[in-house]
Structure formats: structure tokens, C-alpha cells
N, C-alpha and C. Protein backbone atom coordinates (compact mmCIF):
# COMPACT_ATOMS: atom_id res chain seq x y z
N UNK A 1 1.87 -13.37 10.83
CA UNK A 1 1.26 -14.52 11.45
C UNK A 1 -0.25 -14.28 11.41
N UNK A 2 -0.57 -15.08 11.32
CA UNK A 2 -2.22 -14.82 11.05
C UNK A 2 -3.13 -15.88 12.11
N UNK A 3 -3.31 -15.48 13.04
CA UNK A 3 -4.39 -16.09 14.42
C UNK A 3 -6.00 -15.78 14.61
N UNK A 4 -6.30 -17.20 15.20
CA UNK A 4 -7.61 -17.38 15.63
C UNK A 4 -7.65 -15.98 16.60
N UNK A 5 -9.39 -14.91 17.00
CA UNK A 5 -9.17 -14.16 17.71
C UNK A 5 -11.07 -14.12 18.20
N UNK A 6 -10.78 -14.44 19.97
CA UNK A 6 -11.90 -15.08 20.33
C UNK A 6 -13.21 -13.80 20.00
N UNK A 7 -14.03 -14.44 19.62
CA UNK A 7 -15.48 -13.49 19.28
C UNK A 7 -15.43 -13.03 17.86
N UNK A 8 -14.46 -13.56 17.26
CA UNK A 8 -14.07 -13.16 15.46
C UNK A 8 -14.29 -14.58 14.29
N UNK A 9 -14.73 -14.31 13.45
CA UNK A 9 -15.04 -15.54 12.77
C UNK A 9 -13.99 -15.84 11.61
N UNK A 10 -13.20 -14.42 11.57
CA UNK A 10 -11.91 -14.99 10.64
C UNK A 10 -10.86 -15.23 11.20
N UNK A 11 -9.44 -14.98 10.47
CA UNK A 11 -8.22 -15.03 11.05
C UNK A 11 -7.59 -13.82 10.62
N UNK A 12 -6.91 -12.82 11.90
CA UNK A 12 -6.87 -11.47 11.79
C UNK A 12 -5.13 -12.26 11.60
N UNK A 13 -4.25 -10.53 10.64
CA UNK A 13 -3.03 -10.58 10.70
C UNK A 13 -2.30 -10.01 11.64
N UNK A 14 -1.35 -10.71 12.33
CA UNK A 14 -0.59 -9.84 13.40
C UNK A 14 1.11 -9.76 13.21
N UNK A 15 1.74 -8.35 13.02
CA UNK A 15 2.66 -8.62 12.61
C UNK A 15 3.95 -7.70 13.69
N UNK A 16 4.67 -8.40 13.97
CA UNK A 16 5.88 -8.23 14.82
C UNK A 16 7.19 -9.17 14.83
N UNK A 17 7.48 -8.94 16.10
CA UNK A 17 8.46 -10.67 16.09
C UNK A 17 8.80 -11.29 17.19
N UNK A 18 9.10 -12.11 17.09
CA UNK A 18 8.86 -12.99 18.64
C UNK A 18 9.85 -14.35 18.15
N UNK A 19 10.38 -14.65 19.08
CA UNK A 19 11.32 -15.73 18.84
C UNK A 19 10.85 -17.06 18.71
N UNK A 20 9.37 -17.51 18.98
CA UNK A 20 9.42 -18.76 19.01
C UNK A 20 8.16 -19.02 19.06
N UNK A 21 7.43 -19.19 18.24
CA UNK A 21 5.47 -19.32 18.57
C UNK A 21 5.35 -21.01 17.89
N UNK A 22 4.36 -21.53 18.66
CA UNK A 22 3.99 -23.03 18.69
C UNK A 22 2.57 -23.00 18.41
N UNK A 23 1.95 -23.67 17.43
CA UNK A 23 0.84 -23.78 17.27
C UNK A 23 -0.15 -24.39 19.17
N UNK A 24 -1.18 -23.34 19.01
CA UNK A 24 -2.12 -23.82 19.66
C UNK A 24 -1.73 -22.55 21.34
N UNK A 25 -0.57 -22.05 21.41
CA UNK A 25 -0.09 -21.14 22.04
C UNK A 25 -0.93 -19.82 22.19
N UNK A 26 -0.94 -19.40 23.37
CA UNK A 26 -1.70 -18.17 23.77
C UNK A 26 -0.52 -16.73 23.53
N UNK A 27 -0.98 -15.96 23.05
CA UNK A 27 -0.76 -14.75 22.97
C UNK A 27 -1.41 -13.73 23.07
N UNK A 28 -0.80 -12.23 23.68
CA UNK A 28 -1.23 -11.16 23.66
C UNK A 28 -0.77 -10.23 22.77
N UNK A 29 -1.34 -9.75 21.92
CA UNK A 29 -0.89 -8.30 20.68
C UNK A 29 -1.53 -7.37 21.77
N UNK A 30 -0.99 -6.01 22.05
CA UNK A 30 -1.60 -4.64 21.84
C UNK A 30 -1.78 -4.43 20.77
N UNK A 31 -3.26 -3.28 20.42
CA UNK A 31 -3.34 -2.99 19.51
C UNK A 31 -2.90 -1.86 18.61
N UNK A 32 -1.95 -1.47 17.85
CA UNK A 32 -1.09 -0.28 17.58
C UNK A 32 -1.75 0.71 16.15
N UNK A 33 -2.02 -0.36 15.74
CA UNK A 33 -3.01 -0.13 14.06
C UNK A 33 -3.79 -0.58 14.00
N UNK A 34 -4.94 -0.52 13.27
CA UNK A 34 -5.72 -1.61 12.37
C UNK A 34 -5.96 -0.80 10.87
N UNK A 35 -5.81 -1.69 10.19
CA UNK A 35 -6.38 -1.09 8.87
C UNK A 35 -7.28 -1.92 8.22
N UNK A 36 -8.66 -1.69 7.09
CA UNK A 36 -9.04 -2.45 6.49
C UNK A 36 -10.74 -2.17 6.97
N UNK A 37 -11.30 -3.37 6.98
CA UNK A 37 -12.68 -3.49 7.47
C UNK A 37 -12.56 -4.17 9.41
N UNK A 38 -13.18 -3.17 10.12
CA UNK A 38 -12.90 -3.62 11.71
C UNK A 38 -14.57 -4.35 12.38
């Protein structure tokens, strides 16, 4: 899934699973990894 993330100008990937996400919906990730450019 790939989400808006406030103070970020792209769209970061977040990957798990969750039964049911609706556009425009608030969520919380912990952060477990990151890889790439931070």
C-alpha cells in the first residue's frame, strides 16, 4: 500500500495486512524497517 505521510512530499510504501482500508482513512504503521533513501 503506498500512503500520503504528513511532513513527506512523496508516497512512502507500507507493507503488512489489514482487513479492510478505505481511501482517505487514518492509520498507524510502527516502524520495523526502512530501506532505501530516508
Amino acid at each position: 500500500m503506498r500512503v500520503k505521510v504528513k511532513g513527506r512530499r512523496e508516497l512512502i510504501t507500507v507493507i503488512g495486512s489489514e482487513a479492510s482500508v478505505t481511501a482517505g482513512e487514518y492509520i498507524e504503521v510502527p516502524v520495523v524497517s526502512v530501506s532505501g533513501k530516508v
